[in-house]
C-alpha atoms as a PDB file:
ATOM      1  CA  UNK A   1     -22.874  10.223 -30.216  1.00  0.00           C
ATOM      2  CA  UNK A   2     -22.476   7.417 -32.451  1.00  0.00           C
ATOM      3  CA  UNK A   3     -22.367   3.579 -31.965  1.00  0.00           C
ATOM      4  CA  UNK A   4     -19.274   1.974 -32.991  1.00  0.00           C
ATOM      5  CA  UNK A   5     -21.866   0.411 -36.208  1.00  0.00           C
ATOM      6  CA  UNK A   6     -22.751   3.862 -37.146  1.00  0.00           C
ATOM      7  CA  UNK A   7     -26.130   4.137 -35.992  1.00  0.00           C
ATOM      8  CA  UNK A   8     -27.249   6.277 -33.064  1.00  0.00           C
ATOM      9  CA  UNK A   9     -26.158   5.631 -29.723  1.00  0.00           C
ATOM     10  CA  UNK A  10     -28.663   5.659 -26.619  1.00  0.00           C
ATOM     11  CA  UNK A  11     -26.920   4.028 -23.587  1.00  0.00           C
ATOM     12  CA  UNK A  12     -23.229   5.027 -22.550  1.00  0.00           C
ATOM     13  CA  UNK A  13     -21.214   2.674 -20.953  1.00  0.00           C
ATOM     14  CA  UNK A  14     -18.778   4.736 -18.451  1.00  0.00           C
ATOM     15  CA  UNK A  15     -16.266   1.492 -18.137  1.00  0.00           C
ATOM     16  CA  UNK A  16     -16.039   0.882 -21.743  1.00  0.00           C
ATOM     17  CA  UNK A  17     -15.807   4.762 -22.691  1.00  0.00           C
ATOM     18  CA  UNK A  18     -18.553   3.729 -25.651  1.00  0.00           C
ATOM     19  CA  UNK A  19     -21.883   4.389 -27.128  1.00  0.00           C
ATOM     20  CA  UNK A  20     -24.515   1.579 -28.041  1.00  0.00           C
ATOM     21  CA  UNK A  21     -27.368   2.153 -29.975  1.00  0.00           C
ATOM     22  CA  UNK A  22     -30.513  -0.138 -29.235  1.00  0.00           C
ATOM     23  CA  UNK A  23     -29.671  -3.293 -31.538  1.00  0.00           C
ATOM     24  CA  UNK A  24     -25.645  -3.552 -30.466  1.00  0.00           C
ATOM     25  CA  UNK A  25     -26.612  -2.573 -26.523  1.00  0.00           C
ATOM     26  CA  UNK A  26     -29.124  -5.868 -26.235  1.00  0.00           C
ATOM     27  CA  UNK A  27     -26.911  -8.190 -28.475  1.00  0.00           C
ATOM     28  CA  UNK A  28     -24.008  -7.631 -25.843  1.00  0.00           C
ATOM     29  CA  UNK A  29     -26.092  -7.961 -22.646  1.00  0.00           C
ATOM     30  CA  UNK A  30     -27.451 -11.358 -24.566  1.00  0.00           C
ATOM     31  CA  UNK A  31     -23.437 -12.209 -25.927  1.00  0.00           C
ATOM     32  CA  UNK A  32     -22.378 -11.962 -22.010  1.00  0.00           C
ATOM     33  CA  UNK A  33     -25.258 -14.120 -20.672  1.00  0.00           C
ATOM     34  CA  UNK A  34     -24.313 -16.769 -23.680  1.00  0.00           C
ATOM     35  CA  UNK A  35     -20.806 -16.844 -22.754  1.00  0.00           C
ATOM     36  CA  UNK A  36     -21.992 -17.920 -19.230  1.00  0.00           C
ATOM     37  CA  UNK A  37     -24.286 -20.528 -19.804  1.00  0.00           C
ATOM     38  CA  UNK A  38     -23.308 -21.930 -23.393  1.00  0.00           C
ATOM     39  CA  UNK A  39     -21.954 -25.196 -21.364  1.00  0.00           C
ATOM     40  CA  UNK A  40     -24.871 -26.090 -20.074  1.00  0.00           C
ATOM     41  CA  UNK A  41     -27.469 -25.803 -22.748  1.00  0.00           C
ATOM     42  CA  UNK A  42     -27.289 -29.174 -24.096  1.00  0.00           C
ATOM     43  CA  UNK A  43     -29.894 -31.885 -25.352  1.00  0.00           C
ATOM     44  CA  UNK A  44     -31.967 -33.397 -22.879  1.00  0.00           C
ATOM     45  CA  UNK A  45     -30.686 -30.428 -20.024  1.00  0.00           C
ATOM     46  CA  UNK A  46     -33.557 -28.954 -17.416  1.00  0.00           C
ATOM     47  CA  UNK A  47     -33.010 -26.095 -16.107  1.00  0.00           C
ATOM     48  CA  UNK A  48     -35.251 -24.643 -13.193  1.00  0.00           C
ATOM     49  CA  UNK A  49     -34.991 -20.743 -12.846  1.00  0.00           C
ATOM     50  CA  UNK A  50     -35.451 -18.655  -9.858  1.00  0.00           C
ATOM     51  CA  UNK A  51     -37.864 -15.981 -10.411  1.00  0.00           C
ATOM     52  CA  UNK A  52     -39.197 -13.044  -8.460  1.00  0.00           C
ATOM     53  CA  UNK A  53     -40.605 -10.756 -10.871  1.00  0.00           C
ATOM     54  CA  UNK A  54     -38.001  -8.034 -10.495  1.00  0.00           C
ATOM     55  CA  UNK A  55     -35.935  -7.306 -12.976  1.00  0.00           C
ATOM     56  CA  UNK A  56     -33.258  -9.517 -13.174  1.00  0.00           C
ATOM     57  CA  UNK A  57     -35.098 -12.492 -13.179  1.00  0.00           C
ATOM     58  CA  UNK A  58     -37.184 -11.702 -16.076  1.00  0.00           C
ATOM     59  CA  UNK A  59     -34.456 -10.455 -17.885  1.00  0.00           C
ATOM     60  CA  UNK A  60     -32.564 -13.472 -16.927  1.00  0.00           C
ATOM     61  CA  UNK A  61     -35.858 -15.770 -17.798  1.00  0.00           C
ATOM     62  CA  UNK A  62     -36.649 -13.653 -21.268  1.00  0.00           C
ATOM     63  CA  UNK A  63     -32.945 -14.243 -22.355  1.00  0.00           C
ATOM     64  CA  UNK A  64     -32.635 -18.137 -21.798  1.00  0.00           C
ATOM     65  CA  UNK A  65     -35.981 -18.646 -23.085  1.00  0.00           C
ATOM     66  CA  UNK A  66     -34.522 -16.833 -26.094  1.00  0.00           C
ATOM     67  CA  UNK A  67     -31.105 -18.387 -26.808  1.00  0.00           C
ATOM     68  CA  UNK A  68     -32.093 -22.004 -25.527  1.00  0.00           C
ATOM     69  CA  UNK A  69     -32.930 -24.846 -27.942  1.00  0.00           C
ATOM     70  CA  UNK A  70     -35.893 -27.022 -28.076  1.00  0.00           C
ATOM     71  CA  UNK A  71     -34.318 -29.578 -26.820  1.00  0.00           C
ATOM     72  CA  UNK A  72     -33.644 -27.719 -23.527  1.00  0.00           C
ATOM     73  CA  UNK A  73     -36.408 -27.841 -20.825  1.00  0.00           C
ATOM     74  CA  UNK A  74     -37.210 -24.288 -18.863  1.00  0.00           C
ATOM     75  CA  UNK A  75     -39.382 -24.229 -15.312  1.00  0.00           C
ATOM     76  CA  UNK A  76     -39.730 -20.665 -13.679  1.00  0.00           C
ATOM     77  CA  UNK A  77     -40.130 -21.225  -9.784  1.00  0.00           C
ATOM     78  CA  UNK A  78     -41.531 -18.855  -7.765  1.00  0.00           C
ATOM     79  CA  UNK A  79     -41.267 -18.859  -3.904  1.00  0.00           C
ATOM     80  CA  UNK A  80     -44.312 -17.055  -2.328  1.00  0.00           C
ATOM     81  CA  UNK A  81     -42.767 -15.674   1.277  1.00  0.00           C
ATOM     82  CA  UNK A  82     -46.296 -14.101   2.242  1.00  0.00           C
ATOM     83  CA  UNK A  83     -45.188 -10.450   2.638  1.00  0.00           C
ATOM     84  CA  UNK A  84     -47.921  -8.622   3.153  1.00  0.00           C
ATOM     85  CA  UNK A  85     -48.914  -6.436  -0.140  1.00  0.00           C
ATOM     86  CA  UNK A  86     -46.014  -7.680  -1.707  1.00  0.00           C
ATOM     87  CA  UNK A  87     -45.870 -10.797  -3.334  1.00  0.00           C
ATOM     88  CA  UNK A  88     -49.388 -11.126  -4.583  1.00  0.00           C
ATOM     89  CA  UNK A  89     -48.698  -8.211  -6.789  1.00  0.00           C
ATOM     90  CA  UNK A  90     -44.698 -10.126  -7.624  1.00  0.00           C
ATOM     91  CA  UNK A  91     -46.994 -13.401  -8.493  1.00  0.00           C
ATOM     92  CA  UNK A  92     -49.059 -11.796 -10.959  1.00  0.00           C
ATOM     93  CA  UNK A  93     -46.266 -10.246 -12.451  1.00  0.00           C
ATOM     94  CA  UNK A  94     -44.495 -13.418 -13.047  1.00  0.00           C
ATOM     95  CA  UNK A  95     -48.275 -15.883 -14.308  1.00  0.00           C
ATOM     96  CA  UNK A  96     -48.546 -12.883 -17.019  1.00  0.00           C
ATOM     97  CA  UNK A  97     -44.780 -13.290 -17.590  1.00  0.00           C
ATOM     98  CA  UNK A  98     -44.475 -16.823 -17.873  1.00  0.00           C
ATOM     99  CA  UNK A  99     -47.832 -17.214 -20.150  1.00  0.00           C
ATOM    100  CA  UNK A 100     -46.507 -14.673 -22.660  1.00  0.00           C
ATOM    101  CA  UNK A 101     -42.819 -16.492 -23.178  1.00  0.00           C
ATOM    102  CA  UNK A 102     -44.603 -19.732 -22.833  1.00  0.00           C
ATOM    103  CA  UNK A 103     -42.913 -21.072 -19.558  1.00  0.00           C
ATOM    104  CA  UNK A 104     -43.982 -23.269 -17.035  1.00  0.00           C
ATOM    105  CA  UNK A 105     -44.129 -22.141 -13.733  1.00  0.00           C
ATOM    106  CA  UNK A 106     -44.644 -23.872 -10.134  1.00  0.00           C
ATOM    107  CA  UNK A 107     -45.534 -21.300  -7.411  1.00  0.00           C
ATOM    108  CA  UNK A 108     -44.010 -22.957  -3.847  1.00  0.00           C
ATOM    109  CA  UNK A 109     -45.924 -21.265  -0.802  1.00  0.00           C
ATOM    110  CA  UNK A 110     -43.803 -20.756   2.431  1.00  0.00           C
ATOM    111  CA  UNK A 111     -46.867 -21.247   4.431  1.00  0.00           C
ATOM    112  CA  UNK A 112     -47.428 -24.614   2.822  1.00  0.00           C
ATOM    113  CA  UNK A 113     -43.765 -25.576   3.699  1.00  0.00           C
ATOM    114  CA  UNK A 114     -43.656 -24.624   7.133  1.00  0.00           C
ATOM    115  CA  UNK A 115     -47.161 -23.440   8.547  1.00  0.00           C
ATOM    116  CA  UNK A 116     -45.736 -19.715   8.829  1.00  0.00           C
ATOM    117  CA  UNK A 117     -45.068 -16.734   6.279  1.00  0.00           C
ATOM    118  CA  UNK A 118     -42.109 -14.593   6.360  1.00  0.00           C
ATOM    119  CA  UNK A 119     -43.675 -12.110   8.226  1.00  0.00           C
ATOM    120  CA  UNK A 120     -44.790 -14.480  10.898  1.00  0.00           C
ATOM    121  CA  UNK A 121     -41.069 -15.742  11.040  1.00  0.00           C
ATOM    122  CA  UNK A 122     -39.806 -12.384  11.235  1.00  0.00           C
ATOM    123  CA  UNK A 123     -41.962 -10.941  14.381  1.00  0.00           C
ATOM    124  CA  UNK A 124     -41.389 -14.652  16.277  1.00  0.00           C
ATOM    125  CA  UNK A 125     -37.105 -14.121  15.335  1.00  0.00           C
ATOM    126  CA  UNK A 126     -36.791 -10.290  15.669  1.00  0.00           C
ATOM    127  CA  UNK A 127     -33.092 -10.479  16.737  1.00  0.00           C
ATOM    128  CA  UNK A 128     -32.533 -11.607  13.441  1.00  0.00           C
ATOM    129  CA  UNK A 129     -32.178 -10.057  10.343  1.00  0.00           C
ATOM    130  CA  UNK A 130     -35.682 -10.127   7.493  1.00  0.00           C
ATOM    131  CA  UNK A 131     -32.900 -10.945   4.679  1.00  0.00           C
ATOM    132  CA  UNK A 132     -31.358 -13.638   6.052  1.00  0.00           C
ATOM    133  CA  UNK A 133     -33.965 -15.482   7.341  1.00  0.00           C
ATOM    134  CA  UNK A 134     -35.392 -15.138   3.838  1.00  0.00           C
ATOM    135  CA  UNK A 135     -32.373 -16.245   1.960  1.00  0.00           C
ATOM    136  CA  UNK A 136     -32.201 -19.371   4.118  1.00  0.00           C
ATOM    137  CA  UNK A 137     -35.687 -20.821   3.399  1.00  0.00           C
ATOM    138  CA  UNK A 138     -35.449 -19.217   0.062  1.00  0.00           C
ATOM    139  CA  UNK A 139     -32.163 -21.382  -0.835  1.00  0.00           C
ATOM    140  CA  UNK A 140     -33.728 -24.472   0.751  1.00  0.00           C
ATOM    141  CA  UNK A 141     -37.390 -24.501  -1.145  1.00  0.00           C
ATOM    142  CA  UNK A 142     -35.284 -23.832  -4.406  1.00  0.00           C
ATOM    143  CA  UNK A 143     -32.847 -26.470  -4.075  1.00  0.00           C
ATOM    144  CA  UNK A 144     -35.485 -29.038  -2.646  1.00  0.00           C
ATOM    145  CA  UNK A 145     -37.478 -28.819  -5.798  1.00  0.00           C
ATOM    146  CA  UNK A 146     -34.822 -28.458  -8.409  1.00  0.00           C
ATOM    147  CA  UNK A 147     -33.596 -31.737  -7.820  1.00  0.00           C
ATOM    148  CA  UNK A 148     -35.233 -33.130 -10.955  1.00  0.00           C
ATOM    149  CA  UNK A 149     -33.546 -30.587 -12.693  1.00  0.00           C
ATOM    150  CA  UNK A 150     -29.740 -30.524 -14.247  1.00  0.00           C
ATOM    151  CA  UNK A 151     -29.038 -26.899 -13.301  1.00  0.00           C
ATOM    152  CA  UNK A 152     -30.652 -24.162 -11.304  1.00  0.00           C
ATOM    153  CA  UNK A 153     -30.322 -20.769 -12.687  1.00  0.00           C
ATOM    154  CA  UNK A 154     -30.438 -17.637 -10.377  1.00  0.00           C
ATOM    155  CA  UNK A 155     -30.490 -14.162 -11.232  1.00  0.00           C
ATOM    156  CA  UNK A 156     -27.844 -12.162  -9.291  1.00  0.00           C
ATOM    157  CA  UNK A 157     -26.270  -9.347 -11.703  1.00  0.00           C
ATOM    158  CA  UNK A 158     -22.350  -8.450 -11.422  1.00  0.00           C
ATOM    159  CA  UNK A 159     -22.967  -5.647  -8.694  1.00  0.00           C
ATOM    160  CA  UNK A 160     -24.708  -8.857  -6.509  1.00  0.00           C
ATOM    161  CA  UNK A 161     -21.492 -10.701  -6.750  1.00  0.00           C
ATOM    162  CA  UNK A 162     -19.108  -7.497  -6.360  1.00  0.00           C
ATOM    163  CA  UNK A 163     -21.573  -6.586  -3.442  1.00  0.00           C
ATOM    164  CA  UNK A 164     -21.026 -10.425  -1.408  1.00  0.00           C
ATOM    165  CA  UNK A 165     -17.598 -10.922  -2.236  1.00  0.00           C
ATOM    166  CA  UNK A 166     -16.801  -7.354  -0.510  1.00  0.00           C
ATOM    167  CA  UNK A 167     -19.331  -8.177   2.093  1.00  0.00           C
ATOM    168  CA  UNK A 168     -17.657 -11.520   3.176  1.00  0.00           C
ATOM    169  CA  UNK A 169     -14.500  -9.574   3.101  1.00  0.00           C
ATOM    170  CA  UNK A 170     -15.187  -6.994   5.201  1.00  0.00           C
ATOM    171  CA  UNK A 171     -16.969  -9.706   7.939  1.00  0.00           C
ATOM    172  CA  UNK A 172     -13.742 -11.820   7.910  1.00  0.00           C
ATOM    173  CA  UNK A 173     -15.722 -14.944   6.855  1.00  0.00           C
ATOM    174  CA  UNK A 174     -13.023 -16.736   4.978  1.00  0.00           C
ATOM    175  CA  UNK A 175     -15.484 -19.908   4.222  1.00  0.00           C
ATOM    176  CA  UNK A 176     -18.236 -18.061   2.609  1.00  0.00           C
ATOM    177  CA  UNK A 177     -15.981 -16.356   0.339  1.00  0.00           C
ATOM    178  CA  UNK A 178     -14.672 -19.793  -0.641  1.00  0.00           C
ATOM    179  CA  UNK A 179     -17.731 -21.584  -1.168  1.00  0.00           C
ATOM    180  CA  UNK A 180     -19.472 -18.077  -2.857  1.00  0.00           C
ATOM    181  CA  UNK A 181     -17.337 -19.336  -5.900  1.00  0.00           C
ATOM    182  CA  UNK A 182     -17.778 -23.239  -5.577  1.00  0.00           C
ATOM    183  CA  UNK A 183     -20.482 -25.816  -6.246  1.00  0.00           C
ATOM    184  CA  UNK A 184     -21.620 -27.492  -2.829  1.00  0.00           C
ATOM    185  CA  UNK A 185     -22.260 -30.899  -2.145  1.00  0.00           C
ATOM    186  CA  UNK A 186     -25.420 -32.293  -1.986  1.00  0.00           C
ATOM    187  CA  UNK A 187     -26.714 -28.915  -3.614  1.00  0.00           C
ATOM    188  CA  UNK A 188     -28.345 -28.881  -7.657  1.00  0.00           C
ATOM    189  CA  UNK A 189     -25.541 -26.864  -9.516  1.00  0.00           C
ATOM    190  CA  UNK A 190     -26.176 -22.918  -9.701  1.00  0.00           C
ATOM    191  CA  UNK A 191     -25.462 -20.488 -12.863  1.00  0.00           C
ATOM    192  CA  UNK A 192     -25.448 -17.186 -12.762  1.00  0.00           C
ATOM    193  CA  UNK A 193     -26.272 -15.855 -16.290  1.00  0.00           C
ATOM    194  CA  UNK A 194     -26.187 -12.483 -15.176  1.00  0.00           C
ATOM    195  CA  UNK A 195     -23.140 -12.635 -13.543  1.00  0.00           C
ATOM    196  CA  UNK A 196     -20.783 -10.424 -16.144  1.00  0.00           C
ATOM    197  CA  UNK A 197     -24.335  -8.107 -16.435  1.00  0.00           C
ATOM    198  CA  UNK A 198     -24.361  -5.009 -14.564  1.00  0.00           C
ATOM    199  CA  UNK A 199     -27.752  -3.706 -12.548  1.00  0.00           C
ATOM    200  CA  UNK A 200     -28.214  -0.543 -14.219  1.00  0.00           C
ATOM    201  CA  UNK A 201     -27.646  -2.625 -17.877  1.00  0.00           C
ATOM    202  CA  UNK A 202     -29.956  -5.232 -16.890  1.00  0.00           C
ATOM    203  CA  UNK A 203     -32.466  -2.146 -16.068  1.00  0.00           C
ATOM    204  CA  UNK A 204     -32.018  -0.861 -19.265  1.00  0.00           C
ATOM    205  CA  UNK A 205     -32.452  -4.492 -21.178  1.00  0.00           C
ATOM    206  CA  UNK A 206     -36.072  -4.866 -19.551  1.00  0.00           C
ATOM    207  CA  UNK A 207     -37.291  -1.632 -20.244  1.00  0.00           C
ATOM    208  CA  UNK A 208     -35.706  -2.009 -24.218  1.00  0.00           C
ATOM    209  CA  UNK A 209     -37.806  -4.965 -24.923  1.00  0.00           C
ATOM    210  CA  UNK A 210     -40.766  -3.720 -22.647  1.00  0.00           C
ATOM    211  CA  UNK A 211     -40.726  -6.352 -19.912  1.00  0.00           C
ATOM    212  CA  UNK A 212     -43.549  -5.764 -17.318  1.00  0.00           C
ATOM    213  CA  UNK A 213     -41.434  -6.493 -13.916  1.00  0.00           C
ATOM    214  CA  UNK A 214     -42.491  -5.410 -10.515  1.00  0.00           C
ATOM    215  CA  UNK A 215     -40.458  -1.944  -9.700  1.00  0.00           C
ATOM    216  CA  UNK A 216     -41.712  -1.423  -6.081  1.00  0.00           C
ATOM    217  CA  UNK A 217     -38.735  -2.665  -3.535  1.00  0.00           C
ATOM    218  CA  UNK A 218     -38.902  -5.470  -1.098  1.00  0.00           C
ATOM    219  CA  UNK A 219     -40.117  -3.421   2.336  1.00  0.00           C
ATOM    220  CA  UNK A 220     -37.722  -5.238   3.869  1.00  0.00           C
ATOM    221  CA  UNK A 221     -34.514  -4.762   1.300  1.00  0.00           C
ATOM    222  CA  UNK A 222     -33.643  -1.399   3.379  1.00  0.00           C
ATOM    223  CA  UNK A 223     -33.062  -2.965   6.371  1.00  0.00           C
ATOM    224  CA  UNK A 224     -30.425  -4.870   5.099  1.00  0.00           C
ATOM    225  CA  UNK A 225     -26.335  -4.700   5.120  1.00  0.00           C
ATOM    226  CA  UNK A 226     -26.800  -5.838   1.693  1.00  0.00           C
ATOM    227  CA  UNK A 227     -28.261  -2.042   0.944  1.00  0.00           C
ATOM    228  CA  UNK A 228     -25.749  -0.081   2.323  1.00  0.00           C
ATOM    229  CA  UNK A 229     -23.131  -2.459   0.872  1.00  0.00           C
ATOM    230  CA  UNK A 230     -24.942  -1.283  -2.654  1.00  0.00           C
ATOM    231  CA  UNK A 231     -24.348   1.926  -2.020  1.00  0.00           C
ATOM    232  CA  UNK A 232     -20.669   1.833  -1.424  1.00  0.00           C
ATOM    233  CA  UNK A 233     -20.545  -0.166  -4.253  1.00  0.00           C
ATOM    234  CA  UNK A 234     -22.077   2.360  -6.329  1.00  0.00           C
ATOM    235  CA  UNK A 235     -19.720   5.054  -5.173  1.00  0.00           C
ATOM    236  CA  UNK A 236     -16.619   3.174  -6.057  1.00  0.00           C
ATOM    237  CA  UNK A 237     -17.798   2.383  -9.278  1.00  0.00           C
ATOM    238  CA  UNK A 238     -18.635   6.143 -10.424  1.00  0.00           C
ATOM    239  CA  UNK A 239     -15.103   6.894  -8.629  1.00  0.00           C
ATOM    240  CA  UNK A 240     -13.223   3.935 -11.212  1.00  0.00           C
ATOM    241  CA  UNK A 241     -15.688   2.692 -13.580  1.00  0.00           C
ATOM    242  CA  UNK A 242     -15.129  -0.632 -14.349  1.00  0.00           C
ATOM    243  CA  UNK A 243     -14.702  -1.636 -10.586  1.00  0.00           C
ATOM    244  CA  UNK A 244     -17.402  -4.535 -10.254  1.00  0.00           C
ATOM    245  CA  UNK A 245     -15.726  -6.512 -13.140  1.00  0.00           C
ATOM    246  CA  UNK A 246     -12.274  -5.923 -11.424  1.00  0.00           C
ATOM    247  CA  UNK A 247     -13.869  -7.238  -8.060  1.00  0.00           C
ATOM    248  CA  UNK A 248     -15.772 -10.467  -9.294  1.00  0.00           C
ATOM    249  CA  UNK A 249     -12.886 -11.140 -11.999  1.00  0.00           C
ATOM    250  CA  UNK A 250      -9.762 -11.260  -9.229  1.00  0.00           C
ATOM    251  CA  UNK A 251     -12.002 -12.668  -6.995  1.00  0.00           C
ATOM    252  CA  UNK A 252     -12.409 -16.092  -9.817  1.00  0.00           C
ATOM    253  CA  UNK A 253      -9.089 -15.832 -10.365  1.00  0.00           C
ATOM    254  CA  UNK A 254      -8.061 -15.810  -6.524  1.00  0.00           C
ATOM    255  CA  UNK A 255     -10.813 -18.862  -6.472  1.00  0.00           C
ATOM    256  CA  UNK A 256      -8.910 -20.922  -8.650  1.00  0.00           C
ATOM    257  CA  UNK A 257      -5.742 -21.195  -6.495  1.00  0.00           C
ATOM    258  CA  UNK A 258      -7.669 -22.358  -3.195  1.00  0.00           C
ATOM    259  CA  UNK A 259      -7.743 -25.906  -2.789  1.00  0.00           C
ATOM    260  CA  UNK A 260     -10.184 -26.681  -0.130  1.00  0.00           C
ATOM    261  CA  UNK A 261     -12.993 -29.150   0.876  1.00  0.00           C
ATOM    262  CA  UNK A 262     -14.769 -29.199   3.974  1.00  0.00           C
ATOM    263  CA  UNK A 263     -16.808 -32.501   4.755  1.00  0.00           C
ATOM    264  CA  UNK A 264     -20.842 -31.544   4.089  1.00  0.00           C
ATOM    265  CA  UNK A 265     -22.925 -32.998   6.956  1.00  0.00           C
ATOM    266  CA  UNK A 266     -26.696 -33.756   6.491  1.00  0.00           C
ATOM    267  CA  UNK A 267     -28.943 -32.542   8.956  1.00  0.00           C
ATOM    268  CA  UNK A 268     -30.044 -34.877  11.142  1.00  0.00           C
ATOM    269  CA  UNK A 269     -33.854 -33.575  11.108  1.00  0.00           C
ATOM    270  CA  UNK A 270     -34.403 -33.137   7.140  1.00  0.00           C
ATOM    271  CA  UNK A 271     -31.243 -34.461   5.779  1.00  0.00           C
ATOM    272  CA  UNK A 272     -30.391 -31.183   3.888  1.00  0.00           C
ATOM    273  CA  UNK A 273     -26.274 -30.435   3.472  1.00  0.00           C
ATOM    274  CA  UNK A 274     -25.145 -28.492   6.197  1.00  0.00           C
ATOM    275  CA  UNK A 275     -21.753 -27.698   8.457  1.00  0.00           C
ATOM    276  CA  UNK A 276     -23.828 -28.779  11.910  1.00  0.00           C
ATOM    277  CA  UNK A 277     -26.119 -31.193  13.703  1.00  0.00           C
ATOM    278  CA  UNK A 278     -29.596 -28.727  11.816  1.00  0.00           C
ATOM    279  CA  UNK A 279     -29.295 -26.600   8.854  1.00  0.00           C
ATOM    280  CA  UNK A 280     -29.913 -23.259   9.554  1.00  0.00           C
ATOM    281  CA  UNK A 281     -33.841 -23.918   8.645  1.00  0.00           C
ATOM    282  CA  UNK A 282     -34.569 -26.765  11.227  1.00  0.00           C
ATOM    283  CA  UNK A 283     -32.737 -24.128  13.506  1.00  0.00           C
ATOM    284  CA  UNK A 284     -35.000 -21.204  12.921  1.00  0.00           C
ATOM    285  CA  UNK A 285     -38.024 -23.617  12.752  1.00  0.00           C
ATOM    286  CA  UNK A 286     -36.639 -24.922  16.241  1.00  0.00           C
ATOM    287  CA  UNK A 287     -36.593 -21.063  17.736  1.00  0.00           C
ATOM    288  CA  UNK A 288     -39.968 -20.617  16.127  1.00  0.00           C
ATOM    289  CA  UNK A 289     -41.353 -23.589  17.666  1.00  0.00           C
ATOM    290  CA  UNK A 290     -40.081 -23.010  21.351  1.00  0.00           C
ATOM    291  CA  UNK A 291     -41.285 -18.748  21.024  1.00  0.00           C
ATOM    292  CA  UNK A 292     -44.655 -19.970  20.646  1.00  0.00           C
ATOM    293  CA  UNK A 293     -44.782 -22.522  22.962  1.00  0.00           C
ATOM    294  CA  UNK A 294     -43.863 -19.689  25.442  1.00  0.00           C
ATOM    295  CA  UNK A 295     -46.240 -17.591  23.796  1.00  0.00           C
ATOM    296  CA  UNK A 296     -49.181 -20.118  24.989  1.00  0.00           C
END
């Protein structure tokens, strides 16, 4: 099948009903993740990015360092969790990366932060779930050392959105879904340039322009509700294509109409913004700290 330019076409997109060939298929993942950050790529801006080495972060990575303008300062961080035979191999995925496009990159070491890895955390808090924990300390290294930066860019694709907006749904929590879509206080500002991007397109991008990004899964990503909610968001999708964008879309729409503000405490331990007395890190590091007392 042909392209709608006449050449080729090598990717169909089910939700569009339409063939791209190579050239038109990248220029409209890059046109999407313009549209999205075009605001803030202005003179004097720094922007820290989030990176893993997966896919989406290199993608989203390659494509600012592509469309931003001298002017505009770029700093990959990586957070180093200490999962066993896993994020050595995502760290020298992301040095060889960030040498090649010609970023700079600070590498941030759990371990450092708080004296234990991930998988220390995770056998001392086993009633807990390996993705949350991680998101928490994840969320809190990133923000603590973009705060000499404008913006903080994070690589979550449309079917990441689709996948916690129907996630905070179905669990009834009301205040997540409101502050999914809103800029906290006290936190550095978030974009999402692959928001309007989906997975298997950003997939497809990577492998186009022959990005080297670490395939092999998380060993703790299948233990997640996150995973299954993936799943049932892939079989909605192939049911009505064009389901993700109808999910994330009324869900900014439905965003704009709520007019709410809850007071943002500090925690009275590290003076991070939380709801509480701790953030949810001095609480873990609290549990962590009385487990091994008992341990002795």
């Amino acid at each position: 099948m042909k392209c709608k330019c006449g050449n080729e076409g090598i990717y169909y997109q089910a939700y569009s009903n339409k063939y791209l060939c190579e050239n038109c298929f990248k220029e409209e993942v890059e046109r999407r993740v313009k549209k999205v950050v075009k605001p803030y790529m202005k003179r004097g801006v720094k922007i820290n990015i989030g990176i893993s080495g997966g896919k989406d972060s290199l993608v989203m990575a390659h494509i600012l360092n592509k469309l931003s303008y001298p002017e505009v300062k770029l700093r990959c961080i990586f957070i180093h969790e200490g999962i066993e035979g896993f994020r050595d191999k995502a760290l020298r995925v992301v040095k060889k990366f960030c040498e090649k496009e010609g970023l700079e990159l600070k590498v941030i070491y759990l371990k450092e932060e708080f004296n234990y890895t991930l998988d220390e955390m995770i056998t001392l808090l086993k009633e807990y779930k390996p993705c949350s924990i991680c998101a928490v300390f994840r969320r809190y290294l990133l923000n603590k050392y973009s705060k000499d930066s404008d913006y903080l860019a994070i690589g979550h694709n449309l079917d990441d959105h689709a996948q916690t907006i129907l996630m905070n749904y179905i669990e009834g929590n009301i205040k997540n879904i409101i502050y999914f879509g809103k800029d906290a206080e006290g936190f550095v500002k978030r974009i999402k340039p692959l928001k309007y991007v989906p997975e298997e397109e950003v997939k497809f991008y990577a492998d186009l322009v022959k990005l080297e990004y670490q395939k092999e899964p998380c060993p703790y990503s299948s233990l997640s509700y996150r995973h299954k909610m993936k799943e049932i968001i892939k079989l909605l999708e192939k049911m009505k294509p064009g389901v993700r964008f109808s999910i994330v879309r009324g869900y900014e729409k439905l965003i704009k109409l709520i007019n709410y503000e809850e007071k943002i405490n500090r925690c009275k331990k590290c003076n991070y913004p939380c709801s509480g007395e701790l953030c949810k890190v001095c609480q873990y590091l609290e549990l962590i700290k009385e487990r091994m007392k008992n341990e002795l």
